[in-house]
ModelCIF file with pLDDT and N, C-alpha, C, O atoms, coordinates in Angstrom:
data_MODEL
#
_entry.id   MODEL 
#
_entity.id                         1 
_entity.type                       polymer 
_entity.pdbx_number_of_molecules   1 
#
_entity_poly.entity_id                      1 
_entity_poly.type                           'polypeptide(L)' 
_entity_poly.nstd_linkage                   no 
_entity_poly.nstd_monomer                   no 
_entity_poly.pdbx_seq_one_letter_code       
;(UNK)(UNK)(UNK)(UNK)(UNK)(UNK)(UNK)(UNK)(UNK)(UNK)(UNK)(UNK)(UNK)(UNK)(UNK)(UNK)
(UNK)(UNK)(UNK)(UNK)(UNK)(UNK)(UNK)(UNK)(UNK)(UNK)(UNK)(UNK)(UNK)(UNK)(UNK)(UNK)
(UNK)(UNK)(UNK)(UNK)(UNK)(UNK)(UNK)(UNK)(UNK)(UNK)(UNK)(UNK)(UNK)
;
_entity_poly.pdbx_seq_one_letter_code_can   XXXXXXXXXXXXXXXXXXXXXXXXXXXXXXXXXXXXXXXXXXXXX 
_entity_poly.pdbx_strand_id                 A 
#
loop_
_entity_poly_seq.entity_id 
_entity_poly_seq.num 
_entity_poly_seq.mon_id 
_entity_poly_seq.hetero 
1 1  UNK n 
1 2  UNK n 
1 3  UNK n 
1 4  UNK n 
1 5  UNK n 
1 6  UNK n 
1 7  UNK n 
1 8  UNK n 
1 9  UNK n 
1 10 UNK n 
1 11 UNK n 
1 12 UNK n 
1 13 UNK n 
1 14 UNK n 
1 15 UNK n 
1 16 UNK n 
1 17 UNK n 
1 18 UNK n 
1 19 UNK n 
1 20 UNK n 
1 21 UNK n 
1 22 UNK n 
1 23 UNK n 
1 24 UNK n 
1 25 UNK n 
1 26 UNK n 
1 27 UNK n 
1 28 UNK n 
1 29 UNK n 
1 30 UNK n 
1 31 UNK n 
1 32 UNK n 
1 33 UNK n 
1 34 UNK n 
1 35 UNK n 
1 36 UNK n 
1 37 UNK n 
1 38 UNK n 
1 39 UNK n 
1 40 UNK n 
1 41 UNK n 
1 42 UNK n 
1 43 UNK n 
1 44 UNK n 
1 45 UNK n 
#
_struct_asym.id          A 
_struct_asym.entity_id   1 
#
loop_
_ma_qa_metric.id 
_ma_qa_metric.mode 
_ma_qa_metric.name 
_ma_qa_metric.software_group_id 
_ma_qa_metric.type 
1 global pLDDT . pLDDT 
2 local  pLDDT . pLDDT 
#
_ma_qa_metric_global.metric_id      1 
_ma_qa_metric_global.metric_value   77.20 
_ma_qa_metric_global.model_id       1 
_ma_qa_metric_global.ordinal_id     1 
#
loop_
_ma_qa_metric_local.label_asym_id 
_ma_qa_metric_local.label_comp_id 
_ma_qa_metric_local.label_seq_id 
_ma_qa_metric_local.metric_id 
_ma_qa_metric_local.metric_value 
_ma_qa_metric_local.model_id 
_ma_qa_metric_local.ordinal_id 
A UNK 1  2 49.00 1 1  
A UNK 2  2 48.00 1 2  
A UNK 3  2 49.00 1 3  
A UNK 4  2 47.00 1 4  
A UNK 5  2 46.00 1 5  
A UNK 6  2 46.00 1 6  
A UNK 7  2 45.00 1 7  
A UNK 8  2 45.00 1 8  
A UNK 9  2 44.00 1 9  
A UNK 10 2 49.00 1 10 
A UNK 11 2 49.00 1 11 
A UNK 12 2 51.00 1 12 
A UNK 13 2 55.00 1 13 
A UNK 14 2 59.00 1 14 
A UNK 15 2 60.00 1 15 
A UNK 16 2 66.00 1 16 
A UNK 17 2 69.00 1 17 
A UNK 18 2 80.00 1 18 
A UNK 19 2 87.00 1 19 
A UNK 20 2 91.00 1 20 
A UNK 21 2 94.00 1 21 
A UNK 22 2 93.00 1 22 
A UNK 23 2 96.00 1 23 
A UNK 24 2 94.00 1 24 
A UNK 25 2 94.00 1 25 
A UNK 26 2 94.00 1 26 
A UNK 27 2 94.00 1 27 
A UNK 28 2 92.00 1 28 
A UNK 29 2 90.00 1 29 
A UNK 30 2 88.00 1 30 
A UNK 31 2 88.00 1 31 
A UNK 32 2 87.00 1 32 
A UNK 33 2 89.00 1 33 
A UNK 34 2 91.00 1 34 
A UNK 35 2 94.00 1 35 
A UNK 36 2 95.00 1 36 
A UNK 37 2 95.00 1 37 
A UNK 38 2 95.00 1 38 
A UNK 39 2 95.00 1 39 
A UNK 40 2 95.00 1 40 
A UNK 41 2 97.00 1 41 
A UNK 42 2 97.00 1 42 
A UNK 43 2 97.00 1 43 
A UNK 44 2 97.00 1 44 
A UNK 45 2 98.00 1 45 
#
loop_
_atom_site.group_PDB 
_atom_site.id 
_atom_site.type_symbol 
_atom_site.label_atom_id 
_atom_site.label_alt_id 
_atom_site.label_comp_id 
_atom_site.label_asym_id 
_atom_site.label_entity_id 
_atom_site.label_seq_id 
_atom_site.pdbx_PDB_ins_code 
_atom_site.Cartn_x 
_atom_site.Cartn_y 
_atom_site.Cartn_z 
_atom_site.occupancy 
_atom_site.B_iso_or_equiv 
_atom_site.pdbx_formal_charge 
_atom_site.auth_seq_id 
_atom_site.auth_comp_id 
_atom_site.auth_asym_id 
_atom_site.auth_atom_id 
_atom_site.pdbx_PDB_model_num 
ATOM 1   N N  . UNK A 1 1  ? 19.099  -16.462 6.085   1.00 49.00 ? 1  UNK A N  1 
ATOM 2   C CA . UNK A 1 1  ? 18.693  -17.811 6.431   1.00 49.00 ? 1  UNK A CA 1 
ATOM 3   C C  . UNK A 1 1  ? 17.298  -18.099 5.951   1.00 49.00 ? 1  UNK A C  1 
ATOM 4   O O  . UNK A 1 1  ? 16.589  -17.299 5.341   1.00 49.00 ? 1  UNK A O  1 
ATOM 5   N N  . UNK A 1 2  ? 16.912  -19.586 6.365   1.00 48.00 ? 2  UNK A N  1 
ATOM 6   C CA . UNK A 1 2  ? 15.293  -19.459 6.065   1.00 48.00 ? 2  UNK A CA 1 
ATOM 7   C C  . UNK A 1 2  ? 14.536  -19.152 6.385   1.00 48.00 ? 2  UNK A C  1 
ATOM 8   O O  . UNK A 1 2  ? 13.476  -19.581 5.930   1.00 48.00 ? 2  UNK A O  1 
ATOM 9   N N  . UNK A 1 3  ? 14.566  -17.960 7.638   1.00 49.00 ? 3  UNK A N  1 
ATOM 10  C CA . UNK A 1 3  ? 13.298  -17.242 7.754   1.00 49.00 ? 3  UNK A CA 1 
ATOM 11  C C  . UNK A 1 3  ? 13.668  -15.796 7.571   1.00 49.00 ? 3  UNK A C  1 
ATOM 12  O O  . UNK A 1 3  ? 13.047  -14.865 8.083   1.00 49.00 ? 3  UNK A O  1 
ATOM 13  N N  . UNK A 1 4  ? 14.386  -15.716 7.050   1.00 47.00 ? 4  UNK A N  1 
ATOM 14  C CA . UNK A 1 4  ? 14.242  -14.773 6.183   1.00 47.00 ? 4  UNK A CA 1 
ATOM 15  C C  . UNK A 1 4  ? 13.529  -14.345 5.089   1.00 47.00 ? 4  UNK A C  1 
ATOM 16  O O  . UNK A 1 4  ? 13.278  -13.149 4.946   1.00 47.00 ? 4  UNK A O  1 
ATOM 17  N N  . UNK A 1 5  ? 13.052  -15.462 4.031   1.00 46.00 ? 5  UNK A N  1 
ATOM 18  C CA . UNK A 1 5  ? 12.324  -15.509 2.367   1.00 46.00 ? 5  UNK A CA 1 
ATOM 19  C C  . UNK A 1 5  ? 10.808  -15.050 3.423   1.00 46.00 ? 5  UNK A C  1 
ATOM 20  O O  . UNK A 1 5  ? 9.931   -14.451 2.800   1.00 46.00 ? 5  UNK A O  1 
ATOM 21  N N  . UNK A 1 6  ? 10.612  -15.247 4.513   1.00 46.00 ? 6  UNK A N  1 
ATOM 22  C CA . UNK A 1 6  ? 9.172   -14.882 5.475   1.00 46.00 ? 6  UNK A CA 1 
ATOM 23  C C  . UNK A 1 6  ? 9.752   -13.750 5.368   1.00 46.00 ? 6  UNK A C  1 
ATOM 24  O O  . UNK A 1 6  ? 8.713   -13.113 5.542   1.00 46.00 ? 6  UNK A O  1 
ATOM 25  N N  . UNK A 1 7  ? 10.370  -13.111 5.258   1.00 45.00 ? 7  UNK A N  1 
ATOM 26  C CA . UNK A 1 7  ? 10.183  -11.365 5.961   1.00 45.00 ? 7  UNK A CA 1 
ATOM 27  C C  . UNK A 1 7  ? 10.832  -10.528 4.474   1.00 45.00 ? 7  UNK A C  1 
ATOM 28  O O  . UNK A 1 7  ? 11.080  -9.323  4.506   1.00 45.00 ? 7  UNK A O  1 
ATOM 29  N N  . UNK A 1 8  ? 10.980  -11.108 3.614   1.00 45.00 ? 8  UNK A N  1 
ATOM 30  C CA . UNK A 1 8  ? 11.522  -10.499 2.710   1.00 45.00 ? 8  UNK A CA 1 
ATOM 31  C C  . UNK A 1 8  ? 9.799   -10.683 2.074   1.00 45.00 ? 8  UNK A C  1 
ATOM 32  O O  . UNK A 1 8  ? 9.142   -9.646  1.990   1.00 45.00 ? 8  UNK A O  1 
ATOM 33  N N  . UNK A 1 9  ? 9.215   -11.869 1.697   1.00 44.00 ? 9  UNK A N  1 
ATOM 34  C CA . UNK A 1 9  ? 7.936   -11.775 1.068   1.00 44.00 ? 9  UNK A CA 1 
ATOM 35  C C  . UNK A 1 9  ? 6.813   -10.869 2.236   1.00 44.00 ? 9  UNK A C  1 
ATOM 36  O O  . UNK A 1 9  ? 5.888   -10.145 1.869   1.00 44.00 ? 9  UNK A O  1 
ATOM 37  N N  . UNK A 1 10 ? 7.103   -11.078 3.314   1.00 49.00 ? 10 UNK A N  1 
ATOM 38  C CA . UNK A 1 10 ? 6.063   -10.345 4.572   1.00 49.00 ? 10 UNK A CA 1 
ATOM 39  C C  . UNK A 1 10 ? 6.055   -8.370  3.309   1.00 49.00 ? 10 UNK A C  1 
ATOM 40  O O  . UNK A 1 10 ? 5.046   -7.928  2.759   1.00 49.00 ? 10 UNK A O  1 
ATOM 41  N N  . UNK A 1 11 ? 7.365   -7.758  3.265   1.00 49.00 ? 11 UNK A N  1 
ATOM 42  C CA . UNK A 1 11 ? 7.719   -7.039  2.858   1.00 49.00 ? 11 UNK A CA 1 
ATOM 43  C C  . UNK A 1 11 ? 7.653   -6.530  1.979   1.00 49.00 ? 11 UNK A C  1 
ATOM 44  O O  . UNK A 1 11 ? 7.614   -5.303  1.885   1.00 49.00 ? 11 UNK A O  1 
ATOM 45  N N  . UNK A 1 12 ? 7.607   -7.679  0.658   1.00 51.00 ? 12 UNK A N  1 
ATOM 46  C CA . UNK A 1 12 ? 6.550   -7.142  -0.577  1.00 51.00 ? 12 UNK A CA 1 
ATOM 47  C C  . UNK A 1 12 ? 4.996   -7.410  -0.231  1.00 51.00 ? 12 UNK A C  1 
ATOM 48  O O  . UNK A 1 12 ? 4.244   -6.708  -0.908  1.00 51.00 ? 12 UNK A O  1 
ATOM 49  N N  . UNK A 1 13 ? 4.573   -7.984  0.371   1.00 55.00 ? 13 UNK A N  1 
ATOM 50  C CA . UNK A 1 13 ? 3.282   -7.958  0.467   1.00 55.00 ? 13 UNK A CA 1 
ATOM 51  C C  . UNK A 1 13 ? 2.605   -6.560  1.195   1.00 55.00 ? 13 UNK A C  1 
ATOM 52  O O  . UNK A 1 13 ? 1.541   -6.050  0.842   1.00 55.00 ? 13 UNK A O  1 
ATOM 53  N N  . UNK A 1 14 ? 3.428   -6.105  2.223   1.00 59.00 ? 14 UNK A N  1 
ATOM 54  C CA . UNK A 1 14 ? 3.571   -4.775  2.910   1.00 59.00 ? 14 UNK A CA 1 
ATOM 55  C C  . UNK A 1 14 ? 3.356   -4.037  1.961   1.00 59.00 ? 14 UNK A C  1 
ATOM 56  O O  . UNK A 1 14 ? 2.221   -3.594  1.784   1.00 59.00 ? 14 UNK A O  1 
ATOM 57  N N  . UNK A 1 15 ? 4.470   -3.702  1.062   1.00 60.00 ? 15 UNK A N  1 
ATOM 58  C CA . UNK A 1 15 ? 5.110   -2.802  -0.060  1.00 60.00 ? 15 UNK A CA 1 
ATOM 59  C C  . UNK A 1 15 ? 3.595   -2.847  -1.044  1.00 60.00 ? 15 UNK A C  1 
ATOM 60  O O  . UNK A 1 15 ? 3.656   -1.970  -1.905  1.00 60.00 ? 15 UNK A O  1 
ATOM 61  N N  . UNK A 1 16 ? 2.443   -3.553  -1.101  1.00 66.00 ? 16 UNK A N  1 
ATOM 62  C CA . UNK A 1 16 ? 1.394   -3.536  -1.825  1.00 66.00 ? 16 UNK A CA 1 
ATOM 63  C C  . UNK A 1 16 ? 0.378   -3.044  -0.771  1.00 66.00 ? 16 UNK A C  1 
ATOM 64  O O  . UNK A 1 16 ? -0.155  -1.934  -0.758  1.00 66.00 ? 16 UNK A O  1 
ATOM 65  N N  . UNK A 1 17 ? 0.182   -4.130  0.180   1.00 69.00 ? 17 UNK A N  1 
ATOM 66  C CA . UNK A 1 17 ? -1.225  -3.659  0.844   1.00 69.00 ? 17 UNK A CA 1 
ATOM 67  C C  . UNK A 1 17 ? -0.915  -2.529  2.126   1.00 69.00 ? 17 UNK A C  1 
ATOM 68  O O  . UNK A 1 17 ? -1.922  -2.138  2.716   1.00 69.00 ? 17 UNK A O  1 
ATOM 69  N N  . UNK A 1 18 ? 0.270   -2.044  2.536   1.00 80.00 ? 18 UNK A N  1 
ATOM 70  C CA . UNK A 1 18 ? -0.393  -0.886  2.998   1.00 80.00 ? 18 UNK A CA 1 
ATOM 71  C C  . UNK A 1 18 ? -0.770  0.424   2.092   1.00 80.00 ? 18 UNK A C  1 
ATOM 72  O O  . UNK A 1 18 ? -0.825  0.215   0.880   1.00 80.00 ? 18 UNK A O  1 
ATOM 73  N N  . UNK A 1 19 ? -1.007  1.614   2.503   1.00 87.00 ? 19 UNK A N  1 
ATOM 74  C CA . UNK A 1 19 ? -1.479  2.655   1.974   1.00 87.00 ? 19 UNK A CA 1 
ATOM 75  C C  . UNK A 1 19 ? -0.424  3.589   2.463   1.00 87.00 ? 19 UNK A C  1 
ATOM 76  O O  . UNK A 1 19 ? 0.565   3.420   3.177   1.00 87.00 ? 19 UNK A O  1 
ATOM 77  N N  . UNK A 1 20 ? -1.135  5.026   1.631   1.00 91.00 ? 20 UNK A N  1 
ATOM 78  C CA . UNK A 1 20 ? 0.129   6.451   1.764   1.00 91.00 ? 20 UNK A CA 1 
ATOM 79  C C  . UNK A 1 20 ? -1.537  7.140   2.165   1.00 91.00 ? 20 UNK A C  1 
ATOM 80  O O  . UNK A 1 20 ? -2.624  6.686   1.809   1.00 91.00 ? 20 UNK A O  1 
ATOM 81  N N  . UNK A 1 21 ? -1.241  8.443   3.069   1.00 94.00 ? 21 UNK A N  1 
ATOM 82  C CA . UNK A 1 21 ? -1.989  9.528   3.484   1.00 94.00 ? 21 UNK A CA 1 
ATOM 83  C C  . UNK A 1 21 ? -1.496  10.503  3.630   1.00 94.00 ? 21 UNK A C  1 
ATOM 84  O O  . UNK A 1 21 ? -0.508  10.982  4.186   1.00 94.00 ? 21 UNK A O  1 
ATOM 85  N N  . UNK A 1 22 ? -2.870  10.976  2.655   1.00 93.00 ? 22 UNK A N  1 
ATOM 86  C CA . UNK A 1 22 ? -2.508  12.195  2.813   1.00 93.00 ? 22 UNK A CA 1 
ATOM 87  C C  . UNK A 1 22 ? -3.682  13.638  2.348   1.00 93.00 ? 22 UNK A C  1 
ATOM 88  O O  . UNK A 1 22 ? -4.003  13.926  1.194   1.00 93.00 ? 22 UNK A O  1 
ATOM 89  N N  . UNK A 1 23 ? -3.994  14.123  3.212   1.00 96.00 ? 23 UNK A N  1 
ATOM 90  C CA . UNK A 1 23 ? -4.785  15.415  3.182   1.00 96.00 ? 23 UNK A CA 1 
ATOM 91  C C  . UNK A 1 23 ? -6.202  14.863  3.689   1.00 96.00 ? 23 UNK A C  1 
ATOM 92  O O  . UNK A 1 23 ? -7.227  15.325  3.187   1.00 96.00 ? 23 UNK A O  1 
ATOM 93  N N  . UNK A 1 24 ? -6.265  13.866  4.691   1.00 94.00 ? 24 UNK A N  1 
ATOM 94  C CA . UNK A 1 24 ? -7.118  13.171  5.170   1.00 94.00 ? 24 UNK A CA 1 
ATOM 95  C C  . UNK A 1 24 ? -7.585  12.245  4.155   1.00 94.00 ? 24 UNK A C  1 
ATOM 96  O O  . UNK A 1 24 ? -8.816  12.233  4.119   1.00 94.00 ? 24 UNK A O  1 
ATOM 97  N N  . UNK A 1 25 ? -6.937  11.324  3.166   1.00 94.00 ? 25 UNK A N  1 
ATOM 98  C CA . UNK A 1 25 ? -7.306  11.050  2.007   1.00 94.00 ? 25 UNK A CA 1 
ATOM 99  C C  . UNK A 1 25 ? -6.715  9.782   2.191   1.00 94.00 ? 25 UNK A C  1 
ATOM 100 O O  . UNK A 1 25 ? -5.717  9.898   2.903   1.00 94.00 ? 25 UNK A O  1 
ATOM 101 N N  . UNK A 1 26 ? -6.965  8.396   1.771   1.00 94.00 ? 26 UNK A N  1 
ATOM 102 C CA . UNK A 1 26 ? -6.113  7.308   2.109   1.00 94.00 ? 26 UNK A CA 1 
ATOM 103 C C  . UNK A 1 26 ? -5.593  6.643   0.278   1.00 94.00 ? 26 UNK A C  1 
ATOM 104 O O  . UNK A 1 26 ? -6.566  6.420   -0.443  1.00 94.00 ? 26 UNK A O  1 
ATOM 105 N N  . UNK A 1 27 ? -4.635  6.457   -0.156  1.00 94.00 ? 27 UNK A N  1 
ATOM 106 C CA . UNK A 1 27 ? -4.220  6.092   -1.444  1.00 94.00 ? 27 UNK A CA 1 
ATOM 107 C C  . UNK A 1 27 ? -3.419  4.997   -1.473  1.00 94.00 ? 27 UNK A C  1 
ATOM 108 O O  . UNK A 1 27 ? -2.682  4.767   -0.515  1.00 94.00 ? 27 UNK A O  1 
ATOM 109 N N  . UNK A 1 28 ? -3.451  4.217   -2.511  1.00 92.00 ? 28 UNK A N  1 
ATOM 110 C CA . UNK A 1 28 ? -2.751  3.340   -2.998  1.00 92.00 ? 28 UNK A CA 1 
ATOM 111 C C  . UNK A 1 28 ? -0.846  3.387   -2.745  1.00 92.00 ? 28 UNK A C  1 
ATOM 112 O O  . UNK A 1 28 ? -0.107  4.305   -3.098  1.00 92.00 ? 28 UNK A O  1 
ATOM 113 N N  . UNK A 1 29 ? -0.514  2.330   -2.167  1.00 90.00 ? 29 UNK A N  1 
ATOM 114 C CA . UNK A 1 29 ? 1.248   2.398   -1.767  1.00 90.00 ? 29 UNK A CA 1 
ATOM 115 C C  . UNK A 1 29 ? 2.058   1.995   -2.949  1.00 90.00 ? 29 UNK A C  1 
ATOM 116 O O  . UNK A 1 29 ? 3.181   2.492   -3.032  1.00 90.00 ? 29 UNK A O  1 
ATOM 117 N N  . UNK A 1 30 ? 1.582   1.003   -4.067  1.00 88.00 ? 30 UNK A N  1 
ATOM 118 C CA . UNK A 1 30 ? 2.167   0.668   -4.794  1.00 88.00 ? 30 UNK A CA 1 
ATOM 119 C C  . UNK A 1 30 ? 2.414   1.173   -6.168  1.00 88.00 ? 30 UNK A C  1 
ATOM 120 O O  . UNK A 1 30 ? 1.541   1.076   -7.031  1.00 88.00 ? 30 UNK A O  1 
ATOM 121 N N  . UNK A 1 31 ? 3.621   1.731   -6.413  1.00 88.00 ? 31 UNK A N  1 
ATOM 122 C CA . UNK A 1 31 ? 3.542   2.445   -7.581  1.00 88.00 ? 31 UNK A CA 1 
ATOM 123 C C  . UNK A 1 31 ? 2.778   4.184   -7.017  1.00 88.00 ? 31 UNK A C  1 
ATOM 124 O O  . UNK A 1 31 ? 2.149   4.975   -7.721  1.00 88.00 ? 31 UNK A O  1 
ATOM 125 N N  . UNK A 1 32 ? 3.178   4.317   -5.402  1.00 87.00 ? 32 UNK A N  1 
ATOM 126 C CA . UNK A 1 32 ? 2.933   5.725   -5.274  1.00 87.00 ? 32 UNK A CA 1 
ATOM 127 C C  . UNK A 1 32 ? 2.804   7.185   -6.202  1.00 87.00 ? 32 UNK A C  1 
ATOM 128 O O  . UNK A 1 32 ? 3.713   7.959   -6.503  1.00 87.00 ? 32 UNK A O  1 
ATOM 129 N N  . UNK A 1 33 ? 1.822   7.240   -6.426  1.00 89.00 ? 33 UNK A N  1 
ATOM 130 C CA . UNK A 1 33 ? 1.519   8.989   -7.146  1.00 89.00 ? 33 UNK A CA 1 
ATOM 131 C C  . UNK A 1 33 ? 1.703   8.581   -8.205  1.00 89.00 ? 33 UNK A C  1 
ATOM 132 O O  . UNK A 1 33 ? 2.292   9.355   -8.959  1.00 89.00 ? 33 UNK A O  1 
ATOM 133 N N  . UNK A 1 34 ? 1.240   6.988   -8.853  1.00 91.00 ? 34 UNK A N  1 
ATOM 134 C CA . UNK A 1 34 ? 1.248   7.288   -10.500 1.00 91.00 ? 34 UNK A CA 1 
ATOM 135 C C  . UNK A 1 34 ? -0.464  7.198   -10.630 1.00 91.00 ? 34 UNK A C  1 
ATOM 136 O O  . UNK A 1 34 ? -0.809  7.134   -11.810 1.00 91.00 ? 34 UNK A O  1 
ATOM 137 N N  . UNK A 1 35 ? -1.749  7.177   -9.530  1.00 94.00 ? 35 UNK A N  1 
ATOM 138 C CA . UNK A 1 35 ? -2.972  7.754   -9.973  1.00 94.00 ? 35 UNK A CA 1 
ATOM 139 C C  . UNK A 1 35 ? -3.396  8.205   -9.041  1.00 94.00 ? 35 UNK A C  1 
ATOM 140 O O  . UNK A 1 35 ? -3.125  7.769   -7.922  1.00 94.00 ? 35 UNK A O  1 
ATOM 141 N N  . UNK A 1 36 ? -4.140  9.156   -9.250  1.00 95.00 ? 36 UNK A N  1 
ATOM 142 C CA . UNK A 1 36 ? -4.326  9.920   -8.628  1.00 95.00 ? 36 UNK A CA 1 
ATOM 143 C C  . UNK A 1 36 ? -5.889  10.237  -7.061  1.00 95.00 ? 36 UNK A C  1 
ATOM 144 O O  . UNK A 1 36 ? -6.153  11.142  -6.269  1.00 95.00 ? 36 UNK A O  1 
ATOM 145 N N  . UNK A 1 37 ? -6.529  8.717   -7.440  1.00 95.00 ? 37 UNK A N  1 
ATOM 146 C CA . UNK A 1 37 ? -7.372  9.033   -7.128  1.00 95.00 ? 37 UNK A CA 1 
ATOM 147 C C  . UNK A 1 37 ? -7.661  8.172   -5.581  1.00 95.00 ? 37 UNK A C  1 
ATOM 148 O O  . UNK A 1 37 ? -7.295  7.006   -5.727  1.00 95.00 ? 37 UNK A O  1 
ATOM 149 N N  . UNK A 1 38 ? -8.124  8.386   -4.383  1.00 95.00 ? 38 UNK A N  1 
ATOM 150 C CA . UNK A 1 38 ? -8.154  7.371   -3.604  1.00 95.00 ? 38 UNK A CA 1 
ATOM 151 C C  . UNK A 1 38 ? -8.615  5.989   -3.228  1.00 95.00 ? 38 UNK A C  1 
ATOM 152 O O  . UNK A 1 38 ? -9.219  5.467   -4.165  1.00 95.00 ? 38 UNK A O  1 
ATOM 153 N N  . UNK A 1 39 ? -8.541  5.362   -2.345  1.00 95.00 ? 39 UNK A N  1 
ATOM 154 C CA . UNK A 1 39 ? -8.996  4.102   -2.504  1.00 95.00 ? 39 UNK A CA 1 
ATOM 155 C C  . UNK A 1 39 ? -9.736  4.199   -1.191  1.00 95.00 ? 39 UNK A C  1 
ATOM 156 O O  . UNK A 1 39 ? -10.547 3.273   -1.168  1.00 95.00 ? 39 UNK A O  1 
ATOM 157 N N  . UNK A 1 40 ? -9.797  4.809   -0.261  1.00 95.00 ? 40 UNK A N  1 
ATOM 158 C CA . UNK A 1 40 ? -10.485 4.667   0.763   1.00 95.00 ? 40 UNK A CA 1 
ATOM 159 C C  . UNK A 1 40 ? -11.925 4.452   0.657   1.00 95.00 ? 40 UNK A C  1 
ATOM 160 O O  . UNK A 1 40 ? -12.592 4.684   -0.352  1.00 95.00 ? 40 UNK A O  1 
ATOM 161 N N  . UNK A 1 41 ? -12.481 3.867   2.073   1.00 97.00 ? 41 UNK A N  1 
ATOM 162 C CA . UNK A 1 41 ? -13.987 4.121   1.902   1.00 97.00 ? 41 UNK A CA 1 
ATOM 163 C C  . UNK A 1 41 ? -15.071 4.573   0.912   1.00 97.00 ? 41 UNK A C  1 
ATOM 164 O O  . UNK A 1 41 ? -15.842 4.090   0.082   1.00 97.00 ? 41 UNK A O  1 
ATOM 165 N N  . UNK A 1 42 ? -14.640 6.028   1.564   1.00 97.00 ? 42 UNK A N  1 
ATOM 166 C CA . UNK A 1 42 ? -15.979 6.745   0.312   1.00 97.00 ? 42 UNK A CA 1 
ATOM 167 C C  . UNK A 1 42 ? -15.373 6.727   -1.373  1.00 97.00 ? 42 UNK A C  1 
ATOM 168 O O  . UNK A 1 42 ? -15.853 6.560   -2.494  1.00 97.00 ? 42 UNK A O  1 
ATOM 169 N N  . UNK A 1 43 ? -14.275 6.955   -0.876  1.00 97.00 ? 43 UNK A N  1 
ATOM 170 C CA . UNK A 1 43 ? -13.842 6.582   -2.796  1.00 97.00 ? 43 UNK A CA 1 
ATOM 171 C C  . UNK A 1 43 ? -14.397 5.067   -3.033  1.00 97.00 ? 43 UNK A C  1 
ATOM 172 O O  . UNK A 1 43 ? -15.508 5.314   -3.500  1.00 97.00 ? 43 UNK A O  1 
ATOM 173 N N  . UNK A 1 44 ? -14.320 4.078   -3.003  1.00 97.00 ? 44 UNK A N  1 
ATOM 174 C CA . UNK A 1 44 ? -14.521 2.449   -2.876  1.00 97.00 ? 44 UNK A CA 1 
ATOM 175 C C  . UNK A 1 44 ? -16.075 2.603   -3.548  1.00 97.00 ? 44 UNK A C  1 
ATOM 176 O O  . UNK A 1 44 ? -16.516 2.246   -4.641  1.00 97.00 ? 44 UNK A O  1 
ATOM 177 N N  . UNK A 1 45 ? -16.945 3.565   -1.952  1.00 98.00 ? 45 UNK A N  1 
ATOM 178 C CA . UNK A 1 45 ? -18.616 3.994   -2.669  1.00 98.00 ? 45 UNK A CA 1 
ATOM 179 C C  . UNK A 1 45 ? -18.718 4.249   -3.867  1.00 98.00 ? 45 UNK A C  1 
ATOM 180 O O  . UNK A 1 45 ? -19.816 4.532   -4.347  1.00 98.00 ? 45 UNK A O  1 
#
């Protein structure tokens, strides 16, 4: 129905801005483990 296209886009937007953790390390969700480096905090510094 139509509130659905809300939770299907809620879902790619999810699918980008959350993150993956791991080894106390916070990384990029999209396109998981194609770089390698983090995005958190002190990485950001």
């Amino acid at each position: 129905g139509e509130g659905d296209a809300v939770s299907e886009t809620t879902s790619l937007y999810s699918a980008i801005t959350n993150h993956v953790y791991e080894n106390g390390r916070r990384y990029h969700s999209y396109r998981a483990g194609s770089y390698w480096g983090p995005n958190d905090e002190p990485a950001q510094d």
